[in-house]
C-alpha atoms as a PDB file:
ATOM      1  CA  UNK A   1      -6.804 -24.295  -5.160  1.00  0.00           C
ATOM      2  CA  UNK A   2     -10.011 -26.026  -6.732  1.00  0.00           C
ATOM      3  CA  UNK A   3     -13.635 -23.685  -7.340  1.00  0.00           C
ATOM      4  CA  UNK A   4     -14.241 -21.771  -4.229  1.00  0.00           C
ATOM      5  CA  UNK A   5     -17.091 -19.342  -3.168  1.00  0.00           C
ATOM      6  CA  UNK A   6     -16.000 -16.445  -1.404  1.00  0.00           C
ATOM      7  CA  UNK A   7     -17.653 -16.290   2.489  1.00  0.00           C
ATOM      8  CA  UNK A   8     -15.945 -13.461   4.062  1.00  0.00           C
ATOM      9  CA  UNK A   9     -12.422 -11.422   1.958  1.00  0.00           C
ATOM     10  CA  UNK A  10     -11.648  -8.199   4.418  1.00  0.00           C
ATOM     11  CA  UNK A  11      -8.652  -6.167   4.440  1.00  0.00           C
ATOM     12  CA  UNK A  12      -8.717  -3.139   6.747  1.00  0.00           C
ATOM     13  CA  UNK A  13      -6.709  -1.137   9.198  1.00  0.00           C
ATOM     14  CA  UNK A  14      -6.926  -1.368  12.976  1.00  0.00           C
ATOM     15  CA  UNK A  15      -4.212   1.055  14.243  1.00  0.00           C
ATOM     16  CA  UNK A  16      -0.850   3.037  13.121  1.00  0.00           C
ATOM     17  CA  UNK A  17       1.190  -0.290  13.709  1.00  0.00           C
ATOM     18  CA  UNK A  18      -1.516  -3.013  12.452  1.00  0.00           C
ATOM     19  CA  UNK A  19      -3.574  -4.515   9.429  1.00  0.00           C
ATOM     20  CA  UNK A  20      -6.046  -7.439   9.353  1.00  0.00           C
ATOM     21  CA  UNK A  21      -6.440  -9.571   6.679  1.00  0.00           C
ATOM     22  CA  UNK A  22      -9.101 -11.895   6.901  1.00  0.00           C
ATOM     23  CA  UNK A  23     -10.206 -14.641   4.047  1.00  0.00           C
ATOM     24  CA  UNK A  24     -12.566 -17.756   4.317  1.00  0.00           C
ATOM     25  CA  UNK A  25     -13.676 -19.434   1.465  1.00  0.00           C
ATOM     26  CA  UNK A  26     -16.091 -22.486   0.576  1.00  0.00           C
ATOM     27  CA  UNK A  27     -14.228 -25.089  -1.165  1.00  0.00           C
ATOM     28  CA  UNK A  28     -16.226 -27.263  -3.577  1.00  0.00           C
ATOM     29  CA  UNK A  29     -13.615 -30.249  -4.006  1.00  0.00           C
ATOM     30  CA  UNK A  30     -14.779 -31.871  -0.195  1.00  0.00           C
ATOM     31  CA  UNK A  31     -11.404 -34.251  -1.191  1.00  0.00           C
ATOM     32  CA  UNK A  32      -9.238 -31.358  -0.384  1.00  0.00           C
ATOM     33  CA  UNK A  33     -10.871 -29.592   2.775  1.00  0.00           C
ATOM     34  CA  UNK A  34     -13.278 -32.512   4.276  1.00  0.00           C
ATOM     35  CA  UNK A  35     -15.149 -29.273   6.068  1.00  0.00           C
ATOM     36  CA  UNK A  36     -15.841 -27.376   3.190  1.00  0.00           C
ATOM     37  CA  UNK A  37     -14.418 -24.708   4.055  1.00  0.00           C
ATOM     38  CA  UNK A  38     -10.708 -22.602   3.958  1.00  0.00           C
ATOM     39  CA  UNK A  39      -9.703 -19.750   6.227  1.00  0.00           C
ATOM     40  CA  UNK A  40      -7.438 -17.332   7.368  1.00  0.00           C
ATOM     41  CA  UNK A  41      -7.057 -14.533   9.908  1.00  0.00           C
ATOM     42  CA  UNK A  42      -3.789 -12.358   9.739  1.00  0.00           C
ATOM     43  CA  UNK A  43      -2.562  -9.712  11.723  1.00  0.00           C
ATOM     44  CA  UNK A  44       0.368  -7.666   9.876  1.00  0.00           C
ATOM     45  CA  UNK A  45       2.969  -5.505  11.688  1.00  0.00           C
ATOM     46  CA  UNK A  46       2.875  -2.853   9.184  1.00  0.00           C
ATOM     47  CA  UNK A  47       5.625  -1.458  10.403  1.00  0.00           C
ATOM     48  CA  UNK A  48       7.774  -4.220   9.088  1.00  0.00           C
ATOM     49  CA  UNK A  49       5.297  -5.682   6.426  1.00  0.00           C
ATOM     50  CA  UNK A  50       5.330  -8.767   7.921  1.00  0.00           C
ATOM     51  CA  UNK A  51       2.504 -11.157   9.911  1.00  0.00           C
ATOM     52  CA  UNK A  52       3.029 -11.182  13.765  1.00  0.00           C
ATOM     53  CA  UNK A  53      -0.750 -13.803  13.945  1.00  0.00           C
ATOM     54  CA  UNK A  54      -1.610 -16.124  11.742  1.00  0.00           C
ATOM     55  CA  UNK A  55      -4.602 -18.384  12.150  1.00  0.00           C
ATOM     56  CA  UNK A  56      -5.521 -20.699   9.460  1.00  0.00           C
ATOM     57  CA  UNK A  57      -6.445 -24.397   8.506  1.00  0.00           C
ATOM     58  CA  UNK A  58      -4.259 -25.552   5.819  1.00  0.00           C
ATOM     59  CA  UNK A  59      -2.727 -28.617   7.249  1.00  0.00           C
ATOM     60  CA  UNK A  60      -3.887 -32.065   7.562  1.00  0.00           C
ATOM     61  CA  UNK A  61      -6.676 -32.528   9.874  1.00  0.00           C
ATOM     62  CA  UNK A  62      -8.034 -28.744   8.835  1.00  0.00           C
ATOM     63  CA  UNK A  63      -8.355 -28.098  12.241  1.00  0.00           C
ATOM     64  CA  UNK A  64      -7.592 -24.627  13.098  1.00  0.00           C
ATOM     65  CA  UNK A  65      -4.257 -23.555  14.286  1.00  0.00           C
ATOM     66  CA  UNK A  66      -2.382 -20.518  15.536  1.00  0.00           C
ATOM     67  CA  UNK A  67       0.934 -19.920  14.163  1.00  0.00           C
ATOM     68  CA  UNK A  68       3.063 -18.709  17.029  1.00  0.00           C
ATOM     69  CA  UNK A  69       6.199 -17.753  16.330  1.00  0.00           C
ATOM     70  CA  UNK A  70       6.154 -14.929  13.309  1.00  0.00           C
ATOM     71  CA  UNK A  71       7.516 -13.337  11.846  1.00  0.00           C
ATOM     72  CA  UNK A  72      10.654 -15.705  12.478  1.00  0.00           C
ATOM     73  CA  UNK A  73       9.476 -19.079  11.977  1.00  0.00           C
ATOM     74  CA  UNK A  74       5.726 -20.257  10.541  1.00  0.00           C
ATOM     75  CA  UNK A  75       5.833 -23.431  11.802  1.00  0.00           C
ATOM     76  CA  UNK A  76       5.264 -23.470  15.600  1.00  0.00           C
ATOM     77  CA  UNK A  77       1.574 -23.530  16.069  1.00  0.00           C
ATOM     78  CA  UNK A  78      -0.661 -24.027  18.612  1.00  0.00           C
ATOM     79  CA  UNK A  79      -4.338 -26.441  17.176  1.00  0.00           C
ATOM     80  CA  UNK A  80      -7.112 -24.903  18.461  1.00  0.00           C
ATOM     81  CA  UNK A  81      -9.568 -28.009  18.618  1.00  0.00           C
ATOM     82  CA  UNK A  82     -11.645 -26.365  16.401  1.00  0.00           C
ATOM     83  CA  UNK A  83     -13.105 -26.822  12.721  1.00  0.00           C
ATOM     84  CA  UNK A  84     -15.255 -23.863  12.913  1.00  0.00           C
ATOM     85  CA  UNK A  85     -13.875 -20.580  11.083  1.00  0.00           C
ATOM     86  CA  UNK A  86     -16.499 -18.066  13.497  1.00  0.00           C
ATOM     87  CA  UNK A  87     -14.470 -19.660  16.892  1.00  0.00           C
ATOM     88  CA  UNK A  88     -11.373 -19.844  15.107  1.00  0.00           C
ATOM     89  CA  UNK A  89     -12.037 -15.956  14.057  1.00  0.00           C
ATOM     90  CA  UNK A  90     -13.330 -15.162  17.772  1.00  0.00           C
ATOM     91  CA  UNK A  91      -9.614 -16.777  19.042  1.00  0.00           C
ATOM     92  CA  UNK A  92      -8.275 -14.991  16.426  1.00  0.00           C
ATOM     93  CA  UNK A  93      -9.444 -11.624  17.446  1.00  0.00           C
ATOM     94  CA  UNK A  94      -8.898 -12.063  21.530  1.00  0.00           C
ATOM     95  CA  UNK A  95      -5.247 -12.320  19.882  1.00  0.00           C
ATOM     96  CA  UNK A  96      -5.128  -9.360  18.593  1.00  0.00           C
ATOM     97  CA  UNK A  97      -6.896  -7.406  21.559  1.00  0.00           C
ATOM     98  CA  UNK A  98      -4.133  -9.224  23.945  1.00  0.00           C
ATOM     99  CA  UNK A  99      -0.973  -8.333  20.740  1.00  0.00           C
ATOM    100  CA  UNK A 100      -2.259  -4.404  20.747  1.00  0.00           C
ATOM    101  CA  UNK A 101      -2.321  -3.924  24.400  1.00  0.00           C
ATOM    102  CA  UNK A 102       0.900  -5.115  24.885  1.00  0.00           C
ATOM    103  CA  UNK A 103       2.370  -3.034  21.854  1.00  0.00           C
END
């Protein structure tokens, strides 16, 4: 990854069964991530080490995305019409809310 400047890097513990991880970063090569900016918001089972949520932007058109299907398969995802990492992190945490209450 080219120079970055660190916006938000959080790594804390929300219940026995769950861990968030969340990292957004400003890039300073604009060829690389058009809006400036590179994030992700995971939710790890810890009871099997693995994510269960992912929501990030690292494919082509950076828009955000929710990765659907873990931890089995990373590729199904769901774009979220959105370049903005606060409403990506908003959907991100209604996730979570809706993935605890049904754990």
């Amino acid at each position: 990854m080219s120079k970055t400047e660190e916006i938000l890097k959080r790594r804390f513990t929300i219940s026995e069964h769950f861990e968030i991880i969340e990292d957004v970063f400003k890039i300073l090569d604009p060829c690389q991530f058009p809006s400036g900016i590179k994030g992700s918001f995971i939710l790890i089972d810890i009871r099997i080490q693995k994510p269960c949520l992912l929501i990030d932007n690292t494919d082509y058109p950076h828009e955000y995305h929710m990765h659907t299907n873990l931890p089995k398969d990373k590729y199904p995802k769901i774009f979220l019409g959105t370049k903005d990492y606060i409403e990506a992190r908003n959907i991100f945490y209604a996730e979570v809310k809706r993935i605890i209450n049904e754990d």
